[in-house]
PDB file of N, CA and C in Angstrom:
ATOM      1  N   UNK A   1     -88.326  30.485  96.911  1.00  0.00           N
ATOM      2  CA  UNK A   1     -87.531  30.210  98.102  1.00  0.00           C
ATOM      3  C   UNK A   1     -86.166  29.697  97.650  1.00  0.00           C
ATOM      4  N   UNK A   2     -85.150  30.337  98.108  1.00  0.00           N
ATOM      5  CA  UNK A   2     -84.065  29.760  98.239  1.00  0.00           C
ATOM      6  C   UNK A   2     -83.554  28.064  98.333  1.00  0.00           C
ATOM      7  N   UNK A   3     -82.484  28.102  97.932  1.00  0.00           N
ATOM      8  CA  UNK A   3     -81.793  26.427  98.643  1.00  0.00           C
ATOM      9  C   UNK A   3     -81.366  26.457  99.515  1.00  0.00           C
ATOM     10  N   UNK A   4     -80.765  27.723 100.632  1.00  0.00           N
ATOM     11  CA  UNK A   4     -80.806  27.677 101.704  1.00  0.00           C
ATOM     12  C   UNK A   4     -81.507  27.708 102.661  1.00  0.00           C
ATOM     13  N   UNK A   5     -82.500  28.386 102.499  1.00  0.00           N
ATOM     14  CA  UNK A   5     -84.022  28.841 103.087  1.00  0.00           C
ATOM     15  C   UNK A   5     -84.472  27.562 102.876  1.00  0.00           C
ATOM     16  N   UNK A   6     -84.934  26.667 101.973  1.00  0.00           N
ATOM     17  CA  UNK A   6     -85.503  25.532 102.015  1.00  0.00           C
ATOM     18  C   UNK A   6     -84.700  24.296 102.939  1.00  0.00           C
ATOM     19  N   UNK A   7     -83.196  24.378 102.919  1.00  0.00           N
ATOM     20  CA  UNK A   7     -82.285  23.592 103.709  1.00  0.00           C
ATOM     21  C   UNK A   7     -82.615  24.283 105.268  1.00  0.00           C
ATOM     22  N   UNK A   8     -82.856  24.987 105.464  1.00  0.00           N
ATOM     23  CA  UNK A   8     -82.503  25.463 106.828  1.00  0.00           C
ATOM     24  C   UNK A   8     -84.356  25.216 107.319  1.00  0.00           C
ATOM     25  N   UNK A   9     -84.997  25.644 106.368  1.00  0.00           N
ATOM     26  CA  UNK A   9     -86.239  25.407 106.966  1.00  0.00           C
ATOM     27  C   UNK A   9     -86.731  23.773 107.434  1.00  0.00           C
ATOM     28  N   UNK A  10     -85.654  22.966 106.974  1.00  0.00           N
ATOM     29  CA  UNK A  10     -86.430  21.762 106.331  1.00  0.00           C
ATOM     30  C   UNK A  10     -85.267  21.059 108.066  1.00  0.00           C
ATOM     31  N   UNK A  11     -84.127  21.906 108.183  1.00  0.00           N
ATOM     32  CA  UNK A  11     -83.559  21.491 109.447  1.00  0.00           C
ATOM     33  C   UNK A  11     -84.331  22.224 110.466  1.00  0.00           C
ATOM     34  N   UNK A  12     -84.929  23.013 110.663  1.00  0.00           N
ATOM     35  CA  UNK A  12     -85.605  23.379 112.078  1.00  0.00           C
ATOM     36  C   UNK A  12     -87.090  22.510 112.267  1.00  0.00           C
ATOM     37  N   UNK A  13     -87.557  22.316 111.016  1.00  0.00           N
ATOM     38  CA  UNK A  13     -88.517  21.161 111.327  1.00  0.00           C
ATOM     39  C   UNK A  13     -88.320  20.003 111.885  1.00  0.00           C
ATOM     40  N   UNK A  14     -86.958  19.163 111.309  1.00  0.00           N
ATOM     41  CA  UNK A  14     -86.556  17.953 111.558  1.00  0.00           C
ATOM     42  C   UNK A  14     -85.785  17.696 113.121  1.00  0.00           C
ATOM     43  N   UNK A  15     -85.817  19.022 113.927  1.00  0.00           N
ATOM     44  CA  UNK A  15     -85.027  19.230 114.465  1.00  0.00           C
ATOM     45  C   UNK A  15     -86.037  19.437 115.965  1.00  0.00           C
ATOM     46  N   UNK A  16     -87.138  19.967 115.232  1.00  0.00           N
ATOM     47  CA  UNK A  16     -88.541  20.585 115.783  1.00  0.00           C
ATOM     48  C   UNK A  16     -89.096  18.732 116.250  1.00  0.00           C
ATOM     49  N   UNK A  17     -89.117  18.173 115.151  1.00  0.00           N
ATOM     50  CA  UNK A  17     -89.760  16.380 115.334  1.00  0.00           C
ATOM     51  C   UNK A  17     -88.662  15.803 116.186  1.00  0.00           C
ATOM     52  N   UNK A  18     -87.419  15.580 116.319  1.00  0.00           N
ATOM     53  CA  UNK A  18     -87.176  14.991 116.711  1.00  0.00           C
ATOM     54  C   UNK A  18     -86.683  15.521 118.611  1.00  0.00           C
ATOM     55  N   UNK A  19     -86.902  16.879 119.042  1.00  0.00           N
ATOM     56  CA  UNK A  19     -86.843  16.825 119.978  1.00  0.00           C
ATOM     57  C   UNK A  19     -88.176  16.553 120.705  1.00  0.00           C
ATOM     58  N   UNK A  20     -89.456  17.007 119.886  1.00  0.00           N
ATOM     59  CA  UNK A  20     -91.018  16.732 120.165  1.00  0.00           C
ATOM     60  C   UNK A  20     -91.149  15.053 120.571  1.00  0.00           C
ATOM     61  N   UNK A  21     -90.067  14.062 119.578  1.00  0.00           N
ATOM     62  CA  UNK A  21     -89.934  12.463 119.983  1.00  0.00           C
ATOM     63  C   UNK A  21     -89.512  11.875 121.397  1.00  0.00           C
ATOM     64  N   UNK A  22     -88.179  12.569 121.531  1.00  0.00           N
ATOM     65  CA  UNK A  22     -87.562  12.908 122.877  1.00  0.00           C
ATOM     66  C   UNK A  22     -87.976  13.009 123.753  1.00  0.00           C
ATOM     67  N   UNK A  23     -88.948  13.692 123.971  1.00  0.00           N
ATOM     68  CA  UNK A  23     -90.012  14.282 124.674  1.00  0.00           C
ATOM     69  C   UNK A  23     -90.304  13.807 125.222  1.00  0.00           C
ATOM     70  N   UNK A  24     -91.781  13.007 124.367  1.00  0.00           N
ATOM     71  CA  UNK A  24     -92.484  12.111 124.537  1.00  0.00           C
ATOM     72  C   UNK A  24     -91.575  10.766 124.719  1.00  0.00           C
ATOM     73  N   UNK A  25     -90.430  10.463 124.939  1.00  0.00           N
ATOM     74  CA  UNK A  25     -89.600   9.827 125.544  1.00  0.00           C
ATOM     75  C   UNK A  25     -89.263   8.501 124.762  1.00  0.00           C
ATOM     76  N   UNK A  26     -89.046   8.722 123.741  1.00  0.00           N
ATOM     77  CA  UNK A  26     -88.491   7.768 122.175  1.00  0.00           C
ATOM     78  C   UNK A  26     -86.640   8.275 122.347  1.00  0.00           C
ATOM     79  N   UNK A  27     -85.971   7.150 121.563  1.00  0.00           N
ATOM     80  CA  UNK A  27     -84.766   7.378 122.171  1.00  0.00           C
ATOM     81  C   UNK A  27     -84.094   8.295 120.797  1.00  0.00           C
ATOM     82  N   UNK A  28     -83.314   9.181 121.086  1.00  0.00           N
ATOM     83  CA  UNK A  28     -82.765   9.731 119.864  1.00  0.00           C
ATOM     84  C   UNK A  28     -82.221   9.170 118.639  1.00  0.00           C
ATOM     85  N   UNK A  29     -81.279   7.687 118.827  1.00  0.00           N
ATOM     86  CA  UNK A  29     -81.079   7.059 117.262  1.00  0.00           C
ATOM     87  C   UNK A  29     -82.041   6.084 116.775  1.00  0.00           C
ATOM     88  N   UNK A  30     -83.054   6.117 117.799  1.00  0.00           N
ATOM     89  CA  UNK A  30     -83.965   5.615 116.939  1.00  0.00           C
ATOM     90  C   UNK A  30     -85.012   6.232 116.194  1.00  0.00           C
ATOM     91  N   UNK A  31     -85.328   7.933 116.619  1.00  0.00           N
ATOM     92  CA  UNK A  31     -85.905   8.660 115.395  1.00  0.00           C
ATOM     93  C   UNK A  31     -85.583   9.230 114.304  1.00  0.00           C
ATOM     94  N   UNK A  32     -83.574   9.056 114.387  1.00  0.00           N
ATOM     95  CA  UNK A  32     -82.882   9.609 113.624  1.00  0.00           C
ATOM     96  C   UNK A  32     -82.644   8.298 112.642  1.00  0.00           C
ATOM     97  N   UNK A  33     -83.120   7.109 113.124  1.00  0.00           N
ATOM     98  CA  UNK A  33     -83.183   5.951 112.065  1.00  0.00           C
ATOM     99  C   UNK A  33     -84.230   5.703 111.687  1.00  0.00           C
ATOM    100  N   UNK A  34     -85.033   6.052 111.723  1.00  0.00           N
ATOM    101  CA  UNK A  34     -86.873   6.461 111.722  1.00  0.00           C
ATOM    102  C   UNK A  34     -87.110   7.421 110.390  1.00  0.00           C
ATOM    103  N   UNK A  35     -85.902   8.462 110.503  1.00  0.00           N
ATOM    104  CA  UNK A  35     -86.250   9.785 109.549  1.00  0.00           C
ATOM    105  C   UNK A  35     -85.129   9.023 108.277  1.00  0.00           C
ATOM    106  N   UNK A  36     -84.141   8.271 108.885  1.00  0.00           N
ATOM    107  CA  UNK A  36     -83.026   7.604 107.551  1.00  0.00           C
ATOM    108  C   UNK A  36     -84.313   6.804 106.387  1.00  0.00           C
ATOM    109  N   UNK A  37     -84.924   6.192 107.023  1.00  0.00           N
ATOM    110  CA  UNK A  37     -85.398   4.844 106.335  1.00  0.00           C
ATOM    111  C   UNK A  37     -86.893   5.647 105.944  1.00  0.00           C
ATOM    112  N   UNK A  38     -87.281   6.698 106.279  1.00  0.00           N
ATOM    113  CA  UNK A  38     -88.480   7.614 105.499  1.00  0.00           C
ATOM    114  C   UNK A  38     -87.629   8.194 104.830  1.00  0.00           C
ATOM    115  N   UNK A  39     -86.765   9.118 103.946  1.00  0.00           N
ATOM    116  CA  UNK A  39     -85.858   9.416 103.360  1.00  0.00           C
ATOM    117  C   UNK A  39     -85.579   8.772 102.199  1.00  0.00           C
ATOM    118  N   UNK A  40     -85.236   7.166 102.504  1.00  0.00           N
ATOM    119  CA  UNK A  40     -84.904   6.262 101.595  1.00  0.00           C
ATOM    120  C   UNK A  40     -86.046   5.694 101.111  1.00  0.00           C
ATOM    121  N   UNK A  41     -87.104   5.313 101.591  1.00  0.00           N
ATOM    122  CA  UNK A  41     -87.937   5.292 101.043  1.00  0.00           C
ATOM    123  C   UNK A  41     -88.874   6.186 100.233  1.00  0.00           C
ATOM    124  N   UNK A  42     -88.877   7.317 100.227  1.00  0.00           N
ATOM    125  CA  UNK A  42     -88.740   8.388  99.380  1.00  0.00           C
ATOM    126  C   UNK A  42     -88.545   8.608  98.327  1.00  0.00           C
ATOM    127  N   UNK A  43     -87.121   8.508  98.941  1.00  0.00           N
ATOM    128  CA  UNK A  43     -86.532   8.147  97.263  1.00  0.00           C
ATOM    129  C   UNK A  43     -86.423   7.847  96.325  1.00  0.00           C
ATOM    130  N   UNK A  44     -86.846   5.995  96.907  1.00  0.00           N
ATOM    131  CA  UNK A  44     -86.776   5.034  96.102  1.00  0.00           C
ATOM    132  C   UNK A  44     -88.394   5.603  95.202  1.00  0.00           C
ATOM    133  N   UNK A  45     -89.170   6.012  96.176  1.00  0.00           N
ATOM    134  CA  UNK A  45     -90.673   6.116  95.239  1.00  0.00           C
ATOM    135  C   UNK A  45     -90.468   7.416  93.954  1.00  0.00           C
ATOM    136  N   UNK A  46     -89.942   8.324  94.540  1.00  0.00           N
ATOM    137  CA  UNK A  46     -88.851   9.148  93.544  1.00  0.00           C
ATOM    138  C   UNK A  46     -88.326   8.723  92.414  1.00  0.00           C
ATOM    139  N   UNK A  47     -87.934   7.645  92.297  1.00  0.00           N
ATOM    140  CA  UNK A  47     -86.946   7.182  91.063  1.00  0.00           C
ATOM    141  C   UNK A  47     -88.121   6.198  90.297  1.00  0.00           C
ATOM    142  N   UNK A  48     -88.639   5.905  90.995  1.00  0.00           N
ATOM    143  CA  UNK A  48     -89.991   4.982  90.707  1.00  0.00           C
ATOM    144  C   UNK A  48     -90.705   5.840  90.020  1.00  0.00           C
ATOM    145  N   UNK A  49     -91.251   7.197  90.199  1.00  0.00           N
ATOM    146  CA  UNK A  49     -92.003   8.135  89.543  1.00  0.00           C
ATOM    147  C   UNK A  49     -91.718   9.319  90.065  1.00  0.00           C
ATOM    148  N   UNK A  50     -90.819   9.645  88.861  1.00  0.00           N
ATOM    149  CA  UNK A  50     -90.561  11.015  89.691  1.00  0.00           C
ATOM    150  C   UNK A  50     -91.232  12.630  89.407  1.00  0.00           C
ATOM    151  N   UNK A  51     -92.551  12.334  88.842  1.00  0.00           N
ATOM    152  CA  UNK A  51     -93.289  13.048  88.817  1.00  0.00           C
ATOM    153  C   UNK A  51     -94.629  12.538  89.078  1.00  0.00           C
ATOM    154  N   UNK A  52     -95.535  11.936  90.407  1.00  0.00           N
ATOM    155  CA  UNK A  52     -97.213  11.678  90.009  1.00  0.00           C
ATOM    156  C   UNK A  52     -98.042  11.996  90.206  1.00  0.00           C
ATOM    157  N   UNK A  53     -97.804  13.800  89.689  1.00  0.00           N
ATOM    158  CA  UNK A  53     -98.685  14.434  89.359  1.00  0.00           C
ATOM    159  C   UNK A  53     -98.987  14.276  88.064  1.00  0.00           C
ATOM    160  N   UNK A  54     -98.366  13.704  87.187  1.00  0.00           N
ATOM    161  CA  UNK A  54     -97.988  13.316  85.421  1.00  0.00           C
ATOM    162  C   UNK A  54     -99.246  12.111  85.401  1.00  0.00           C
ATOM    163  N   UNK A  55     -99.007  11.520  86.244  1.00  0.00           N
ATOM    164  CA  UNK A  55    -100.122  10.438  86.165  1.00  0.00           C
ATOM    165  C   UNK A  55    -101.408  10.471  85.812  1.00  0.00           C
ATOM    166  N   UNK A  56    -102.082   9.426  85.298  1.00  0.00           N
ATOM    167  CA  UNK A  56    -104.006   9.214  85.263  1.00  0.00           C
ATOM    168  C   UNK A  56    -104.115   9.099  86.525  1.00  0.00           C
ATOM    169  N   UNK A  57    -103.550   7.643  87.237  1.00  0.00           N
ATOM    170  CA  UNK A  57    -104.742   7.578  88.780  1.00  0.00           C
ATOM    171  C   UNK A  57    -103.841   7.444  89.229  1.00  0.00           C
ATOM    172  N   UNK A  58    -103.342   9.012  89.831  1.00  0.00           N
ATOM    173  CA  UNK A  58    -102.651   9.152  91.286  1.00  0.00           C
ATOM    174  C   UNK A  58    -102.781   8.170  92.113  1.00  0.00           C
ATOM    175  N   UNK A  59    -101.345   7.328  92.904  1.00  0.00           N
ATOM    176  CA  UNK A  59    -101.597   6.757  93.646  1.00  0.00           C
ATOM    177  C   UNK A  59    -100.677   7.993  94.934  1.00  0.00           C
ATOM    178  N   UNK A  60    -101.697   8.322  96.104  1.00  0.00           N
ATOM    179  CA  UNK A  60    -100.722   8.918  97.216  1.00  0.00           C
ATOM    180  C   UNK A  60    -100.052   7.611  98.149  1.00  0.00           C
ATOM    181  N   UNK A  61     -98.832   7.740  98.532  1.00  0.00           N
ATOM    182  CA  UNK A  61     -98.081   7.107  99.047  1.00  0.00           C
ATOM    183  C   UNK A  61     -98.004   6.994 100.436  1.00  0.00           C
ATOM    184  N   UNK A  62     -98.625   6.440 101.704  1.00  0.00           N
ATOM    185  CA  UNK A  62     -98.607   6.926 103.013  1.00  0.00           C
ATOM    186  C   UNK A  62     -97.581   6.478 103.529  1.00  0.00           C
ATOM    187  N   UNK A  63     -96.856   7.569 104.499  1.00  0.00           N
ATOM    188  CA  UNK A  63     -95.474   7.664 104.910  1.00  0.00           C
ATOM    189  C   UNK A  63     -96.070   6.384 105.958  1.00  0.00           C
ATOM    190  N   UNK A  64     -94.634   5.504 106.509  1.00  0.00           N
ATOM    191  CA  UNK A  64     -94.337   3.986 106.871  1.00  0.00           C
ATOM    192  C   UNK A  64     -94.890   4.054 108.316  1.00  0.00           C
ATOM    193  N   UNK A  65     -95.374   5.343 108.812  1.00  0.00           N
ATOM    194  CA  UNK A  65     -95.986   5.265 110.039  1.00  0.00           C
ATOM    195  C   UNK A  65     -95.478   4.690 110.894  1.00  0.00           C
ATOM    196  N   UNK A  66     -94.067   4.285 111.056  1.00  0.00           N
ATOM    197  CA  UNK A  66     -93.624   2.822 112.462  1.00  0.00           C
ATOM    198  C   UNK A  66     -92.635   4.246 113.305  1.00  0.00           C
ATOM    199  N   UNK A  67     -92.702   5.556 113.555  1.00  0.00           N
ATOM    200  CA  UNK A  67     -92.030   5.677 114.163  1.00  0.00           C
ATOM    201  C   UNK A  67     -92.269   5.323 115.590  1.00  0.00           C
ATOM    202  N   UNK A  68     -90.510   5.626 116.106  1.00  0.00           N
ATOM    203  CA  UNK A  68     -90.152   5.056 117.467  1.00  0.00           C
ATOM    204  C   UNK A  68     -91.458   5.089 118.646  1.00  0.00           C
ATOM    205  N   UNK A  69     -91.968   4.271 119.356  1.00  0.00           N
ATOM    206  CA  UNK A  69     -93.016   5.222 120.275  1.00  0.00           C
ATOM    207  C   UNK A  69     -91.960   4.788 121.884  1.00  0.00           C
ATOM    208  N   UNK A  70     -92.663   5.563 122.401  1.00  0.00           N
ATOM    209  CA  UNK A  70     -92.196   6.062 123.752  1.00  0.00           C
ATOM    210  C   UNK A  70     -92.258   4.949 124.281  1.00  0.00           C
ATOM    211  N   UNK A  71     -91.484   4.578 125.428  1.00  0.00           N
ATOM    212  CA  UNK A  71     -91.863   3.356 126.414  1.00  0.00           C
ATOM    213  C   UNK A  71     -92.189   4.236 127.539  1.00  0.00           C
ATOM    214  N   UNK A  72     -93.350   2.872 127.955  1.00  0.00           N
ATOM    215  CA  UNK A  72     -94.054   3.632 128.909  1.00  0.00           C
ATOM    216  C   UNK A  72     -93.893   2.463 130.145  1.00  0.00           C
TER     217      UNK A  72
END
Protein backbone atom coordinates (compact mmCIF):
# COMPACT_ATOMS: atom_id res chain seq x y z
CA UNK A 1 0.00 0.00 0.00
CA UNK A 2 0.95 3.27 -0.78
CA UNK A 3 1.66 6.51 1.56
CA UNK A 4 -1.10 7.96 0.09
CA UNK A 5 -3.51 5.17 0.14
CA UNK A 6 -2.52 4.58 3.74
CA UNK A 7 -2.92 8.62 4.47
CA UNK A 8 -6.17 8.82 2.84
CA UNK A 9 -7.40 5.56 4.19
CA UNK A 10 -6.40 6.37 7.67
CA UNK A 11 -8.47 10.01 6.97
CA UNK A 12 -11.80 8.42 5.95
CA UNK A 13 -11.68 6.31 9.03
CA UNK A 14 -10.91 9.17 11.36
CA UNK A 15 -13.37 11.05 9.68
CA UNK A 16 -15.83 7.91 9.65
CA UNK A 17 -15.24 8.05 14.01
CA UNK A 18 -15.60 11.24 14.44
CA UNK A 19 -18.82 11.99 12.65
CA UNK A 20 -20.23 8.37 14.19
CA UNK A 21 -19.20 10.66 17.81
CA UNK A 22 -21.29 13.55 16.62
CA UNK A 23 -23.89 11.51 16.21
CA UNK A 24 -24.22 9.97 19.10
CA UNK A 25 -24.03 13.60 20.26
CA UNK A 26 -20.25 14.17 21.75
CA UNK A 27 -19.10 17.61 20.82
CA UNK A 28 -16.62 17.88 17.88
CA UNK A 29 -13.32 19.41 19.76
CA UNK A 30 -13.69 17.21 22.11
CA UNK A 31 -13.18 14.00 19.91
CA UNK A 32 -10.73 15.81 17.94
CA UNK A 33 -8.88 16.23 21.45
CA UNK A 34 -9.71 12.67 22.25
CA UNK A 35 -7.89 11.45 18.88
CA UNK A 36 -4.77 14.38 19.77
CA UNK A 37 -3.97 12.78 23.17
CA UNK A 38 -4.44 8.87 21.63
CA UNK A 39 -1.87 9.93 18.99
CA UNK A 40 0.48 11.23 21.59
CA UNK A 41 0.23 8.67 23.55
CA UNK A 42 1.17 6.42 20.90
CA UNK A 43 3.86 7.78 20.32
CA UNK A 44 5.28 8.20 23.31
CA UNK A 45 4.81 4.10 23.64
CA UNK A 46 6.57 4.20 20.13
CA UNK A 47 9.73 5.73 21.27
CA UNK A 48 9.44 3.62 24.39
CA UNK A 49 9.55 0.43 22.12
CA UNK A 50 9.48 0.83 18.92
CA UNK A 51 9.24 -2.54 17.95
CA UNK A 52 7.12 -5.20 20.61
CA UNK A 53 6.95 -7.61 18.53
CA UNK A 54 11.03 -7.90 19.28
CA UNK A 55 10.05 -8.62 22.73
CA UNK A 56 9.91 -11.97 25.21
CA UNK A 57 6.57 -10.96 27.06
CA UNK A 58 4.62 -8.81 24.89
CA UNK A 59 3.00 -6.33 26.81
CA UNK A 60 -0.40 -5.11 24.53
CA UNK A 61 -1.12 -1.58 25.34
CA UNK A 62 -5.01 -0.72 25.76
CA UNK A 63 -5.97 2.44 24.00
CA UNK A 64 -7.02 5.28 27.09
CA UNK A 65 -10.67 4.41 26.51
CA UNK A 66 -11.96 8.09 28.02
CA UNK A 67 -13.46 9.12 24.81
CA UNK A 68 -15.95 12.06 24.80
CA UNK A 69 -19.48 10.36 25.68
CA UNK A 70 -22.63 11.94 24.66
CA UNK A 71 -24.71 13.97 27.12
CA UNK A 72 -27.76 12.73 27.67
Amino acid sequence: MSKNNWQAGLRAKLEQLVDDCVVAGARQQDVFDTIIKEIVNLRAALERDPDPAEDDAAVIEEPANDWPAADK
